[in-house]
N, C-alpha and C. Protein backbone atom coordinates (compact mmCIF):
# COMPACT_ATOMS: atom_id res chain seq x y z
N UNK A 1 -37.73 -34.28 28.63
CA UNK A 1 -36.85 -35.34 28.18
C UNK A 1 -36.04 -34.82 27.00
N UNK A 2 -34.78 -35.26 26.69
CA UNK A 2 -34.18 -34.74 26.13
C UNK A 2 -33.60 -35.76 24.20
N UNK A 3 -33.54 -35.51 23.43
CA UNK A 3 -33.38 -36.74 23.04
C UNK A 3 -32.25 -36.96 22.43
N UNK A 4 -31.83 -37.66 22.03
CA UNK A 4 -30.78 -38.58 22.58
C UNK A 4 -30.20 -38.53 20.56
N UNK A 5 -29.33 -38.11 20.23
CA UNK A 5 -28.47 -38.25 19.01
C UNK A 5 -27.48 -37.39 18.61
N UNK A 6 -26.62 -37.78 17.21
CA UNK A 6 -25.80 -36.66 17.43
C UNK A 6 -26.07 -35.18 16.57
N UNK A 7 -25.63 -34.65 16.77
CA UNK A 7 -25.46 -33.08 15.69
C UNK A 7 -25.08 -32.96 14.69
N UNK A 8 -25.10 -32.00 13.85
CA UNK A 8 -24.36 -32.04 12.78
C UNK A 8 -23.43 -31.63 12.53
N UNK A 9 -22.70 -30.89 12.91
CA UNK A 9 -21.18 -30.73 13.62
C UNK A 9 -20.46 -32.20 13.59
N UNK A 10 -20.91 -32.82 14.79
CA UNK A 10 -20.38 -34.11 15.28
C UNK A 10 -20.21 -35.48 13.74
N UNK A 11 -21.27 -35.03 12.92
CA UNK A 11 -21.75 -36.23 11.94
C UNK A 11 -20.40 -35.68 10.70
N UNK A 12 -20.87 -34.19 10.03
CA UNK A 12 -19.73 -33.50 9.43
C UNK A 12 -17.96 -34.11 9.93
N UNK A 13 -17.81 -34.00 10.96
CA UNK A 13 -16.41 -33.98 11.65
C UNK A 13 -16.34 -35.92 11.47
N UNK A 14 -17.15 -36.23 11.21
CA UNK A 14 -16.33 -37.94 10.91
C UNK A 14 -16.71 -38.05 9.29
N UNK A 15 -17.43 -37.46 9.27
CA UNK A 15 -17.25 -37.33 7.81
C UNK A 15 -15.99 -36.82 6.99
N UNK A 16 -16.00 -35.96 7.33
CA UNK A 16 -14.01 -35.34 7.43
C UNK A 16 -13.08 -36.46 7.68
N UNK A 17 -12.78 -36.49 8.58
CA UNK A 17 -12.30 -37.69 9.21
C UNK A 17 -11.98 -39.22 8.33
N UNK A 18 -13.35 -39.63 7.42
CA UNK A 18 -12.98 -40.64 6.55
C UNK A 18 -12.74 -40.10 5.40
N UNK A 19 -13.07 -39.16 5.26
CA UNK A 19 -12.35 -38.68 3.77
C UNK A 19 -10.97 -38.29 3.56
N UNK A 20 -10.58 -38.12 5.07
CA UNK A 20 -9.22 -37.64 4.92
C UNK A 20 -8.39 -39.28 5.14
N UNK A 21 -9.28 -40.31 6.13
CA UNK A 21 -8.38 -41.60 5.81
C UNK A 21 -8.44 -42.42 4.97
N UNK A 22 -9.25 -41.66 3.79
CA UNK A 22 -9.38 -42.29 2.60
C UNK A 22 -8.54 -41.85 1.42
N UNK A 23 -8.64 -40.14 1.49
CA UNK A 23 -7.35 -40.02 0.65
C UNK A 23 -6.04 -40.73 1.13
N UNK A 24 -5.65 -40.94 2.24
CA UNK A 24 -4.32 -41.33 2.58
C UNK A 24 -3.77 -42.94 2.21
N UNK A 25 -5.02 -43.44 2.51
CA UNK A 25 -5.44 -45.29 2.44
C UNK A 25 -5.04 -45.48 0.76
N UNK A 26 -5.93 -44.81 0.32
CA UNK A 26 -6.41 -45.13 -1.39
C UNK A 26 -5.23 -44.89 -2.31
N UNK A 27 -4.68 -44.41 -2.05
CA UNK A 27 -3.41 -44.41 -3.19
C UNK A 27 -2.79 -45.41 -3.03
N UNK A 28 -1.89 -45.85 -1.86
CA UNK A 28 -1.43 -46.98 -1.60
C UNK A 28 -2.26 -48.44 -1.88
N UNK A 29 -2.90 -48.80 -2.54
CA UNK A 29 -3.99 -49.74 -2.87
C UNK A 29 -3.70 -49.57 -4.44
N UNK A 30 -3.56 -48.60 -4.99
CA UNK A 30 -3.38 -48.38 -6.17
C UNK A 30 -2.75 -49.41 -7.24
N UNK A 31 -2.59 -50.37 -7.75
CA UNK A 31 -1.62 -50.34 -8.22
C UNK A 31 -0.45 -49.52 -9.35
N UNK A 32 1.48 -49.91 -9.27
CA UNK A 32 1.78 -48.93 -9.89
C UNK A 32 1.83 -48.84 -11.14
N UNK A 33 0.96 -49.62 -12.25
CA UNK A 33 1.01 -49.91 -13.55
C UNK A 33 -0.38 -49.03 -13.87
N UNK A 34 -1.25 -48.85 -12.84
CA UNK A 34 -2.50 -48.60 -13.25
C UNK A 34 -3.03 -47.39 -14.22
N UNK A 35 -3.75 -47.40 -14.93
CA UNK A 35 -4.06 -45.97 -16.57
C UNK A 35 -3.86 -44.68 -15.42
N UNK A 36 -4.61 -44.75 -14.34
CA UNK A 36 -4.04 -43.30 -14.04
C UNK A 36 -2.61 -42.85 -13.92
N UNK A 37 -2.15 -43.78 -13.00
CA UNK A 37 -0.60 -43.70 -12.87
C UNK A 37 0.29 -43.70 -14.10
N UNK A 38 0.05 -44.02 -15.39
CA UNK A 38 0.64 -43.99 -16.87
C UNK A 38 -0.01 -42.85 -17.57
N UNK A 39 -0.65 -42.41 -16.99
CA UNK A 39 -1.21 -41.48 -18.08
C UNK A 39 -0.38 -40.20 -16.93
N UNK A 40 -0.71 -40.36 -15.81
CA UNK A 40 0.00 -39.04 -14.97
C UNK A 40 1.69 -39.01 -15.43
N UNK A 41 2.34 -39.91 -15.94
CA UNK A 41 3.95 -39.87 -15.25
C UNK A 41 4.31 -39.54 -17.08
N UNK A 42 3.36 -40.02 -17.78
CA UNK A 42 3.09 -39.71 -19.47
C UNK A 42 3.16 -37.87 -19.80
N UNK A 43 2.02 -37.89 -18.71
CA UNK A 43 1.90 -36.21 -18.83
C UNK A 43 2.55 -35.28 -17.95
N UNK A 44 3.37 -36.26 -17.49
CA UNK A 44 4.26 -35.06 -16.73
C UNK A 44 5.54 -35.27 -17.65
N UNK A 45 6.11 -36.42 -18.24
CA UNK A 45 7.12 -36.43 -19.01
C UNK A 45 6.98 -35.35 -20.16
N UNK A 46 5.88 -35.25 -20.69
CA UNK A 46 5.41 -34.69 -22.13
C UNK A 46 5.37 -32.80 -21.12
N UNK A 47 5.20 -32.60 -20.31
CA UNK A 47 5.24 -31.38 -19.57
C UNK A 47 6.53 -30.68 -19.79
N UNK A 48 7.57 -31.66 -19.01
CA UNK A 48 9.06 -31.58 -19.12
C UNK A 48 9.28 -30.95 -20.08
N UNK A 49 9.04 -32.04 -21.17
CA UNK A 49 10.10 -31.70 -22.49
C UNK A 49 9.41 -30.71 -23.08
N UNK A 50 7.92 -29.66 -23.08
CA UNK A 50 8.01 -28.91 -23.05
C UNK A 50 8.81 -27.83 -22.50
N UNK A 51 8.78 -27.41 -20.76
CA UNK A 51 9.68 -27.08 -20.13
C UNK A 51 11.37 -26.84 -20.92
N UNK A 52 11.50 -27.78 -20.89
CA UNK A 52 12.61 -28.06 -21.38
C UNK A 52 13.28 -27.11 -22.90
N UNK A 53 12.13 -27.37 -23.69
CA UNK A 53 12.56 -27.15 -25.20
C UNK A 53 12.17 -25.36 -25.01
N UNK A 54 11.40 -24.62 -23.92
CA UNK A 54 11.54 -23.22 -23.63
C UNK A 54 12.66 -23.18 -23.17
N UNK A 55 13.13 -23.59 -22.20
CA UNK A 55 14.53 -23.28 -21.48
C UNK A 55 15.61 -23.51 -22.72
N UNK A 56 15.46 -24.02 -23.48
CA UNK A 56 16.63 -24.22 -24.54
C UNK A 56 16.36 -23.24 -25.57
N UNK A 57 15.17 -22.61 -25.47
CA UNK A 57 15.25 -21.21 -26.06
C UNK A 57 15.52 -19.95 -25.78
N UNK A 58 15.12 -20.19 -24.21
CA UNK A 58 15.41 -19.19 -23.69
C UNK A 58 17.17 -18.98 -23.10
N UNK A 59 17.89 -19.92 -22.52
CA UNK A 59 18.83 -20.22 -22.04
C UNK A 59 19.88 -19.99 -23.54
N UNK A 60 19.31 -20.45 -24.55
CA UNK A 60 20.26 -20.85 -25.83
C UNK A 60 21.46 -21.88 -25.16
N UNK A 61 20.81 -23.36 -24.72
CA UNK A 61 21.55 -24.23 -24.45
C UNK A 61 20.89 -25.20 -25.29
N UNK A 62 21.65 -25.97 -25.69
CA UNK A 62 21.13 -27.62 -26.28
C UNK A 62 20.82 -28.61 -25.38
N UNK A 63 19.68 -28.99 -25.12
CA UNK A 63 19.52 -29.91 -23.89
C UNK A 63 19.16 -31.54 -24.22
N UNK A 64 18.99 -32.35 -23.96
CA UNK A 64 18.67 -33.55 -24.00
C UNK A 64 18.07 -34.73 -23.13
N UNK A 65 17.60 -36.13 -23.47
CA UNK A 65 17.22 -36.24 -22.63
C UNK A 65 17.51 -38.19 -22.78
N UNK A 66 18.03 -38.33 -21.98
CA UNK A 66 18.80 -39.85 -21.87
C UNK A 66 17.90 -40.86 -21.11
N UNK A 67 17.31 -41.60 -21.50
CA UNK A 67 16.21 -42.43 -21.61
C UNK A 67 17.36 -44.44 -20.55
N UNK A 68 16.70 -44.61 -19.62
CA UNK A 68 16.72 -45.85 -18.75
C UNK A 68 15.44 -46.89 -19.08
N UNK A 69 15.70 -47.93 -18.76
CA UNK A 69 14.45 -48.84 -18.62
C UNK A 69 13.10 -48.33 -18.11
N UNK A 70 13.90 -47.44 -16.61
CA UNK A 70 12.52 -46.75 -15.99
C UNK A 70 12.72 -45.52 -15.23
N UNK A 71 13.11 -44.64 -16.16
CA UNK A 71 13.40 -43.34 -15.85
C UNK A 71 13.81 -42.59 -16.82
N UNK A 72 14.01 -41.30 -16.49
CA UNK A 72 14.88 -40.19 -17.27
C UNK A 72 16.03 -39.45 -16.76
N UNK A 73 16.94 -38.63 -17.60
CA UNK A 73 17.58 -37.72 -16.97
C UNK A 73 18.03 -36.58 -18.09
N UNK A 74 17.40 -35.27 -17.63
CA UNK A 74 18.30 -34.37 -18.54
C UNK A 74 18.98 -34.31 -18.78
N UNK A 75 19.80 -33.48 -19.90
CA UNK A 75 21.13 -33.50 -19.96
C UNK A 75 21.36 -32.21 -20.62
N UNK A 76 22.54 -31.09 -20.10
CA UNK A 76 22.97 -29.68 -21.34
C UNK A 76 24.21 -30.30 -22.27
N UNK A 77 24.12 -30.11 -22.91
CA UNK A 77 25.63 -29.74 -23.18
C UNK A 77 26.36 -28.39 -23.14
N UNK A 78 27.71 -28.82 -22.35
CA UNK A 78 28.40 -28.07 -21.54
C UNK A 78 29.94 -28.67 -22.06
N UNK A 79 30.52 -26.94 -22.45
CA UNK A 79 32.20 -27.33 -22.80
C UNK A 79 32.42 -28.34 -23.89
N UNK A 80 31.45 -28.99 -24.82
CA UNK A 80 31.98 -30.21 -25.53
C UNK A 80 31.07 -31.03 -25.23
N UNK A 81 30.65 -31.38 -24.00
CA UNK A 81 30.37 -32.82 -23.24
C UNK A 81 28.63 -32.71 -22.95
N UNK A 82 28.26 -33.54 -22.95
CA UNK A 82 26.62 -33.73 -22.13
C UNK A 82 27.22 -34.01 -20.84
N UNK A 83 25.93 -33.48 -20.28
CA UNK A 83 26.31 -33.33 -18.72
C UNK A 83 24.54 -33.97 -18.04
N UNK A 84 24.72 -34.56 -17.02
CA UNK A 84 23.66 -34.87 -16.23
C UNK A 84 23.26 -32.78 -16.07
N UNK A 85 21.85 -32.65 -16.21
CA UNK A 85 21.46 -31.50 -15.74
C UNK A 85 21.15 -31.28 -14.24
N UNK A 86 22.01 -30.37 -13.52
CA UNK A 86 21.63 -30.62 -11.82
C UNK A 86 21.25 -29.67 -10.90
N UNK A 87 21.62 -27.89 -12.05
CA UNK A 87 20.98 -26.85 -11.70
C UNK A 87 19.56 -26.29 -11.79
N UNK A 88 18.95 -27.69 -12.37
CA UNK A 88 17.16 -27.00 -12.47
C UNK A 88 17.06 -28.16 -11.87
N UNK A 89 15.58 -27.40 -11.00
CA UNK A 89 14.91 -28.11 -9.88
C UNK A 89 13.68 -29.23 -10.76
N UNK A 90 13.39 -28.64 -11.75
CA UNK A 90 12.14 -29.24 -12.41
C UNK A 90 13.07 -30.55 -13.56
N UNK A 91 14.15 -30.32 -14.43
CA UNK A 91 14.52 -31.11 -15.10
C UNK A 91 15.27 -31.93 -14.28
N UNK A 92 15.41 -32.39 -12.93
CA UNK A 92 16.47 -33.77 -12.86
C UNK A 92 16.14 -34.98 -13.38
N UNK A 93 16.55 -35.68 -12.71
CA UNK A 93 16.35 -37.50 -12.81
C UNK A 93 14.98 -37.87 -12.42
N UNK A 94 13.93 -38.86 -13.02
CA UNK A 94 13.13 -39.66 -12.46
C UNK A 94 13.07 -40.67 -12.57
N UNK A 95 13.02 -40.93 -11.72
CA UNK A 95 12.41 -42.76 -11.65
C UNK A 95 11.19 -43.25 -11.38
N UNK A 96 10.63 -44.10 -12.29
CA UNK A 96 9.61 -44.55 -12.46
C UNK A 96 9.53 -45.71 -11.76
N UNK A 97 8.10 -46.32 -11.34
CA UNK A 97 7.75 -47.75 -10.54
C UNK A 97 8.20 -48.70 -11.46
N UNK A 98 8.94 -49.61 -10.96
CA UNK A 98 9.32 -51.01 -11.87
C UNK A 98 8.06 -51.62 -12.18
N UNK A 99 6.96 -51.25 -12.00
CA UNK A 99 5.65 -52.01 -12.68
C UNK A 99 5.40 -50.97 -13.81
N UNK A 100 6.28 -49.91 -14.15
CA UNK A 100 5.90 -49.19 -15.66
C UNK A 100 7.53 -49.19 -15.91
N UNK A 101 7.85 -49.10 -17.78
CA UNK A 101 8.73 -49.35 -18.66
C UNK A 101 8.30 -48.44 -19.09
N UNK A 102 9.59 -47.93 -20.01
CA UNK A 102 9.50 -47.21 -20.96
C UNK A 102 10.38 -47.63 -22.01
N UNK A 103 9.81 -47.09 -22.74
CA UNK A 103 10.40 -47.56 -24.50
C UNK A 103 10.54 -46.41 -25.36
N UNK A 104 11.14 -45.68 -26.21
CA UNK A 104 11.64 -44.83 -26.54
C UNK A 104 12.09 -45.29 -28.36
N UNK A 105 11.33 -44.62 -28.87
CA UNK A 105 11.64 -45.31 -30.34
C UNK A 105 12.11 -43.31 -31.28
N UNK A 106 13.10 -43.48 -31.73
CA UNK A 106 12.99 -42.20 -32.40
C UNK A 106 12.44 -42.30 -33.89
N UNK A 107 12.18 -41.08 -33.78
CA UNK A 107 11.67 -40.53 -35.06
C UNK A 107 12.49 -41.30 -36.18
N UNK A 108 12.57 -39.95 -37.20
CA UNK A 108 13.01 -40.25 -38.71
C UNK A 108 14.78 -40.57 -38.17
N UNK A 109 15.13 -41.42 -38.92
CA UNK A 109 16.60 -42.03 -38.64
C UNK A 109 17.18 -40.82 -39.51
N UNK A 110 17.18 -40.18 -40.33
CA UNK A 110 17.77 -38.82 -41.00
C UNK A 110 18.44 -37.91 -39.75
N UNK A 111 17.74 -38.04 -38.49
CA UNK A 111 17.94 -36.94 -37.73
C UNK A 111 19.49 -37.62 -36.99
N UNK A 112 19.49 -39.29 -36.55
CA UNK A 112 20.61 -39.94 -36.11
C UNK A 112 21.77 -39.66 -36.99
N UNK A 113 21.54 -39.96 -38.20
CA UNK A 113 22.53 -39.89 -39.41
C UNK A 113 22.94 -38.49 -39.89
N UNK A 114 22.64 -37.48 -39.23
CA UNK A 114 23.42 -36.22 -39.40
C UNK A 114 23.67 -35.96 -38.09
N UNK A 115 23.11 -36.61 -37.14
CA UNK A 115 23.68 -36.32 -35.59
C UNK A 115 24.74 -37.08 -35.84
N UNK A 116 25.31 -38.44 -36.74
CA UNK A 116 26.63 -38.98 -36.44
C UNK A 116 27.55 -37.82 -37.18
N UNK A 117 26.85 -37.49 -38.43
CA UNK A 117 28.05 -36.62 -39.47
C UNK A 117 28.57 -35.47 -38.44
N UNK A 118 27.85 -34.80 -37.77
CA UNK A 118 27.93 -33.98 -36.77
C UNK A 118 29.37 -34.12 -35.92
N UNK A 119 29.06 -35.38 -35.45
CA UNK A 119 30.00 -35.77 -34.83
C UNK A 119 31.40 -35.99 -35.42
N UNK A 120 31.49 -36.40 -36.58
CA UNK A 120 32.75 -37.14 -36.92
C UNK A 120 33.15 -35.90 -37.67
N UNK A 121 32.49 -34.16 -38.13
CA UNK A 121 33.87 -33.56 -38.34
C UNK A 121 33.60 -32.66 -37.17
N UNK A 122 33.18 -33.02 -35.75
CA UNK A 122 33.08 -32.12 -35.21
C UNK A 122 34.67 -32.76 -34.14
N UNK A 123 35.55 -32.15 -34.20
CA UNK A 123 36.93 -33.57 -33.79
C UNK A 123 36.74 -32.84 -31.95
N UNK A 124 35.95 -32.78 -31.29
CA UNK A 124 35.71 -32.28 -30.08
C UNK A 124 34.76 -33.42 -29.78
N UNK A 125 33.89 -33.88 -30.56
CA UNK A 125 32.97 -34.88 -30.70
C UNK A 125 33.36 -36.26 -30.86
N UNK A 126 34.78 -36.52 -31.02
CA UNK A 126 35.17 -37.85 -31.33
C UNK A 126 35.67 -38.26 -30.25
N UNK A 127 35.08 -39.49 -29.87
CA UNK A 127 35.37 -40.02 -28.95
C UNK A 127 36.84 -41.66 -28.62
N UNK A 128 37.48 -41.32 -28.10
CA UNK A 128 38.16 -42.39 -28.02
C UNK A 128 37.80 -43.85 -27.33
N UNK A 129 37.07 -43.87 -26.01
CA UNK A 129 36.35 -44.25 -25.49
C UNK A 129 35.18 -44.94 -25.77
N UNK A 130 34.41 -46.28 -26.39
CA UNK A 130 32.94 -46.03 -26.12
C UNK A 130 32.23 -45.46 -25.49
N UNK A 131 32.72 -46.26 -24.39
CA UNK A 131 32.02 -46.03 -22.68
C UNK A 131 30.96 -44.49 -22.61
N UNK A 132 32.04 -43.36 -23.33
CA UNK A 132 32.10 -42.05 -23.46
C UNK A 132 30.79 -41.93 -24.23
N UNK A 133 31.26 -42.68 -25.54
CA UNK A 133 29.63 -42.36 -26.60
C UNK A 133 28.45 -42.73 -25.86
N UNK A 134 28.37 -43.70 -25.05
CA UNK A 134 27.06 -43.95 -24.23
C UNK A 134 26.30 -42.96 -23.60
N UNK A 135 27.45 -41.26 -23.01
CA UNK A 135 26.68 -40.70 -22.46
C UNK A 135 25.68 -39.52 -23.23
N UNK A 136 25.43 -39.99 -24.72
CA UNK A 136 25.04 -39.21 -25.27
C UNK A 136 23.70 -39.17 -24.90
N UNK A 137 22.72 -37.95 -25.31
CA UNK A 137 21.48 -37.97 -24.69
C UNK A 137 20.46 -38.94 -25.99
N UNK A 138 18.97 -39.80 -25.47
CA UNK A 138 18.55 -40.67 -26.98
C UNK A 138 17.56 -39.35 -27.17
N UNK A 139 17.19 -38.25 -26.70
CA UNK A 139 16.41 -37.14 -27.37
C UNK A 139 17.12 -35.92 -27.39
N UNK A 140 17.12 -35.12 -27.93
CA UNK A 140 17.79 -34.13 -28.54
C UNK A 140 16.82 -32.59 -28.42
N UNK A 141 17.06 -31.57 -27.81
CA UNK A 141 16.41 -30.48 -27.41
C UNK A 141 17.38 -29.14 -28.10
N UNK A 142 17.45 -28.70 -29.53
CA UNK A 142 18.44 -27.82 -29.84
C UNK A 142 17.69 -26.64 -29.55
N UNK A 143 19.10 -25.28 -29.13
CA UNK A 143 18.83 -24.61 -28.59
C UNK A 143 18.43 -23.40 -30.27
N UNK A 144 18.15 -23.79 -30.82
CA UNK A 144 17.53 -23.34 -32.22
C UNK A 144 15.79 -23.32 -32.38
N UNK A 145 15.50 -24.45 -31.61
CA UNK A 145 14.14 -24.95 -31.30
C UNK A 145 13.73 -25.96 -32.17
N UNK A 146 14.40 -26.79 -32.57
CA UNK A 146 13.91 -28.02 -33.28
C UNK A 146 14.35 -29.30 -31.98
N UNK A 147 12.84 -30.25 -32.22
CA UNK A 147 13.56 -31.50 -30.89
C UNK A 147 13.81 -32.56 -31.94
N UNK A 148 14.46 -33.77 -31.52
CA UNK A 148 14.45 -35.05 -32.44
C UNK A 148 13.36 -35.41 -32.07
N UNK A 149 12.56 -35.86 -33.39
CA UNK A 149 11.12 -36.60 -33.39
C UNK A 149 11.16 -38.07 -32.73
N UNK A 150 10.27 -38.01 -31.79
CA UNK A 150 10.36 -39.59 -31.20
C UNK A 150 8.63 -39.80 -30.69
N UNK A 151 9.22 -41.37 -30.51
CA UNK A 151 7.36 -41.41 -29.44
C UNK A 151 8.09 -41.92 -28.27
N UNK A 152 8.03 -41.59 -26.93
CA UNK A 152 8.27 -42.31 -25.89
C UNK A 152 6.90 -43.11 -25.48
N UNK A 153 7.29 -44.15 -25.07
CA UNK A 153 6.05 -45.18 -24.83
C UNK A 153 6.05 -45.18 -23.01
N UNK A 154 4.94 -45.01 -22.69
CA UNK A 154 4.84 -45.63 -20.77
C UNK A 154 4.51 -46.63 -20.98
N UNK A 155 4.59 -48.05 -20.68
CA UNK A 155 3.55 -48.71 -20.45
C UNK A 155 3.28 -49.45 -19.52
N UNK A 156 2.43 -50.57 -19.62
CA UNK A 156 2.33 -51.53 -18.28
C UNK A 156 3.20 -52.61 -18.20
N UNK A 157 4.30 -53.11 -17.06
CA UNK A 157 4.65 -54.04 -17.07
C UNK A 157 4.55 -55.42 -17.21
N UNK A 158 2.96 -55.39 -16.87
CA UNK A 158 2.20 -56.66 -16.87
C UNK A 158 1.27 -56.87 -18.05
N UNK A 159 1.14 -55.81 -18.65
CA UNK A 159 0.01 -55.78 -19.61
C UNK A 159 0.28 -54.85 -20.62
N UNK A 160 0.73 -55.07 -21.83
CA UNK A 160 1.34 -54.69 -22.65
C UNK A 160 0.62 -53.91 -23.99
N UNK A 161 -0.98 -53.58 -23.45
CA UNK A 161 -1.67 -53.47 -24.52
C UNK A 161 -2.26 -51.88 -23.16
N UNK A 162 -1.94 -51.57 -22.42
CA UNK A 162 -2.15 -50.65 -21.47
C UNK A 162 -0.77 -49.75 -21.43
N UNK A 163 -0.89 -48.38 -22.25
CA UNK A 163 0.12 -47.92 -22.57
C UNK A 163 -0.03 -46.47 -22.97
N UNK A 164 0.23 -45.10 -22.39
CA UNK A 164 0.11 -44.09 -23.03
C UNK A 164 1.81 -43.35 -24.04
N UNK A 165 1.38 -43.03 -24.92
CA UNK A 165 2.51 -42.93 -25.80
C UNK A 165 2.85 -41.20 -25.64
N UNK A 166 3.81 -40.42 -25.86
CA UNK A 166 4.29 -39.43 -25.95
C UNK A 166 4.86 -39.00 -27.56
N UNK A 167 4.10 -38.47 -28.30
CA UNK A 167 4.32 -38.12 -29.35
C UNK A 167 5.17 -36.60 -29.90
N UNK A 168 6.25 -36.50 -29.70
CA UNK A 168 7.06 -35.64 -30.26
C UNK A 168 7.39 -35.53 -31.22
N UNK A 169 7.16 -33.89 -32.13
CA UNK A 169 7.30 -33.93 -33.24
C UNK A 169 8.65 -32.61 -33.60
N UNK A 170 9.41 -32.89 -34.40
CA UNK A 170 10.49 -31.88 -34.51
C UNK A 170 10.40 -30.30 -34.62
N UNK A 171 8.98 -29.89 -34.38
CA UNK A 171 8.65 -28.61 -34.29
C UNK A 171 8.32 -28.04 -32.96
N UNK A 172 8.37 -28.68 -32.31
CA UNK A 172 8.11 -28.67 -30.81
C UNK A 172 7.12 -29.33 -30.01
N UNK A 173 5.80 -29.77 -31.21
CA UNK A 173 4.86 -30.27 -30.58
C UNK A 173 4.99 -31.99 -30.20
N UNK A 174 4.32 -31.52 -28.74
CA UNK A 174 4.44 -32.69 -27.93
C UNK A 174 2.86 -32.86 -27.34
N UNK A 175 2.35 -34.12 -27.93
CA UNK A 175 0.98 -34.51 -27.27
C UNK A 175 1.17 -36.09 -26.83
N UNK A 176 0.15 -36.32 -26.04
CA UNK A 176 0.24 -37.44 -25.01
C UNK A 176 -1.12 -38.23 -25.88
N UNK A 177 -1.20 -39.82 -26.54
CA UNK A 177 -1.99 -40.35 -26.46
C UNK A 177 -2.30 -41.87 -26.14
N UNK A 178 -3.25 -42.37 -25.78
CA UNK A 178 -3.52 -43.39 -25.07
C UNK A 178 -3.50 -44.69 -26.13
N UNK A 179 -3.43 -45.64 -25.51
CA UNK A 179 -3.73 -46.56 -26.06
C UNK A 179 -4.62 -46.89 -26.89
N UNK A 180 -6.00 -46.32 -26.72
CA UNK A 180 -7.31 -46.67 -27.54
C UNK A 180 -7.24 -46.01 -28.78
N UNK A 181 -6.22 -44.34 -28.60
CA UNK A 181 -6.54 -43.41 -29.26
C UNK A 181 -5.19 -43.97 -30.85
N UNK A 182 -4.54 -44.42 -29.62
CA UNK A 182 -3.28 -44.82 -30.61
C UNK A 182 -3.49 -45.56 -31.60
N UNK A 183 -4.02 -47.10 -31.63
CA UNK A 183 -4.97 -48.16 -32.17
C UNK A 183 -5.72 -47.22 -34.00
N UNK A 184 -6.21 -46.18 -33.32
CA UNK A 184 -7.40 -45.92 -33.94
C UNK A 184 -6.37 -44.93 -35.11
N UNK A 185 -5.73 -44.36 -34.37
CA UNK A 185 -4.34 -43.30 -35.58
C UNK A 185 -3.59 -44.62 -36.02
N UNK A 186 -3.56 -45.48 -36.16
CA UNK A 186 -2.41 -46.26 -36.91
C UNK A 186 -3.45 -47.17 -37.54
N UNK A 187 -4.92 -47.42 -37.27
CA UNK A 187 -5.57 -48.13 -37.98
C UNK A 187 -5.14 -49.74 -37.84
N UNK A 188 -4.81 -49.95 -36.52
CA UNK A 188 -5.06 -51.44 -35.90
C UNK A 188 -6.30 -51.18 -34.76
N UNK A 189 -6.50 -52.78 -35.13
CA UNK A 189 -7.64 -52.74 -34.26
C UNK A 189 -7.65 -54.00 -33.48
């Protein structure tokens, strides 16, 4: 008589099988506000502008970075002008899930207020136009190696206390911290 079940081959191979329709299932279930998803799109922003602030050393271009409700977009300056960046594969445009915001607060206002003086005897820099001044970049990547100090904020659309912050400092350093961690450096609780 022979008896009667399956192998382990056979048991393995559906085992496979749900793990693979589980990775596929499980993300989509996710929601798009959720700490992983803010902390991933946090640390890939904070990646970038690393990226970024090498290429502006290496390149000796001034780069920037122009901040949306829910996205980004590089920017060089080119001829005079900021330009959408469209020759690197890694710095384009992103867009983020409308269930995460971003907020973008800069640093020391010293850095705005010689970025205007900048402007007004730079007469290549003066704009006739508003419209024009809008396309300036709100972070600043000089090809010297200093960035404008800012915190970019991710956070949750729905929940406003669920939030990883991007801490840029005018020397290049860029670290990513969370909400709990944030609380505890500013001494709210």
């Amino acid at each position: 008589m022979k008896n009667a079940g399956f192998t382990l081959l056979e048991i393995m191979l559906v085992m496979v099988l749900l793990g693979i329709a589980t990775a596929v299932v499980l993300p989509t279930l996710e929601p798009g506000d959720s700490s992983a998803r803010l902390k991933t799109d946090a640390e890939r922003f904070a990646a970038l502008v690393k990226t970024g602030h090498e290429e502006s050393l290496i390149k000796g271009k001034d780069l920037g970075v122009k901040f949306t409700r829910n996205g980004y977009q590089f920017m060089e300056r080119d001829e005079g002008k900021w330009q959408p960046l469209q020759q690197d594969r890694m710095l384009t445009e992103k867009e983020l899930p409308e269930a995460i915001t971003l907020d973008f607060k800069p640093g020391e206002l010293v850095w705005q207020a010689a970025l205007d003086a900048e402007q007004q005897d730079d007469s290549s820099a003066l704009f006739d136009d508003e419209e024009e001044s809008k396309k300036n970049p709100d972070l600043y990547i000089w090809s010297s190696g200093e960035i404008t100090p800012a915190e970019v904020r991710f956070q949750s659309s729905s929940d406003a206390r669920r939030f990883f912050s991007v801490m840029i400092r005018e020397t290049g350093e860029v670290k990513v911290v969370n909400a709990d961690d944030y609380d505890k450096k500013s001494g709210r609780s």
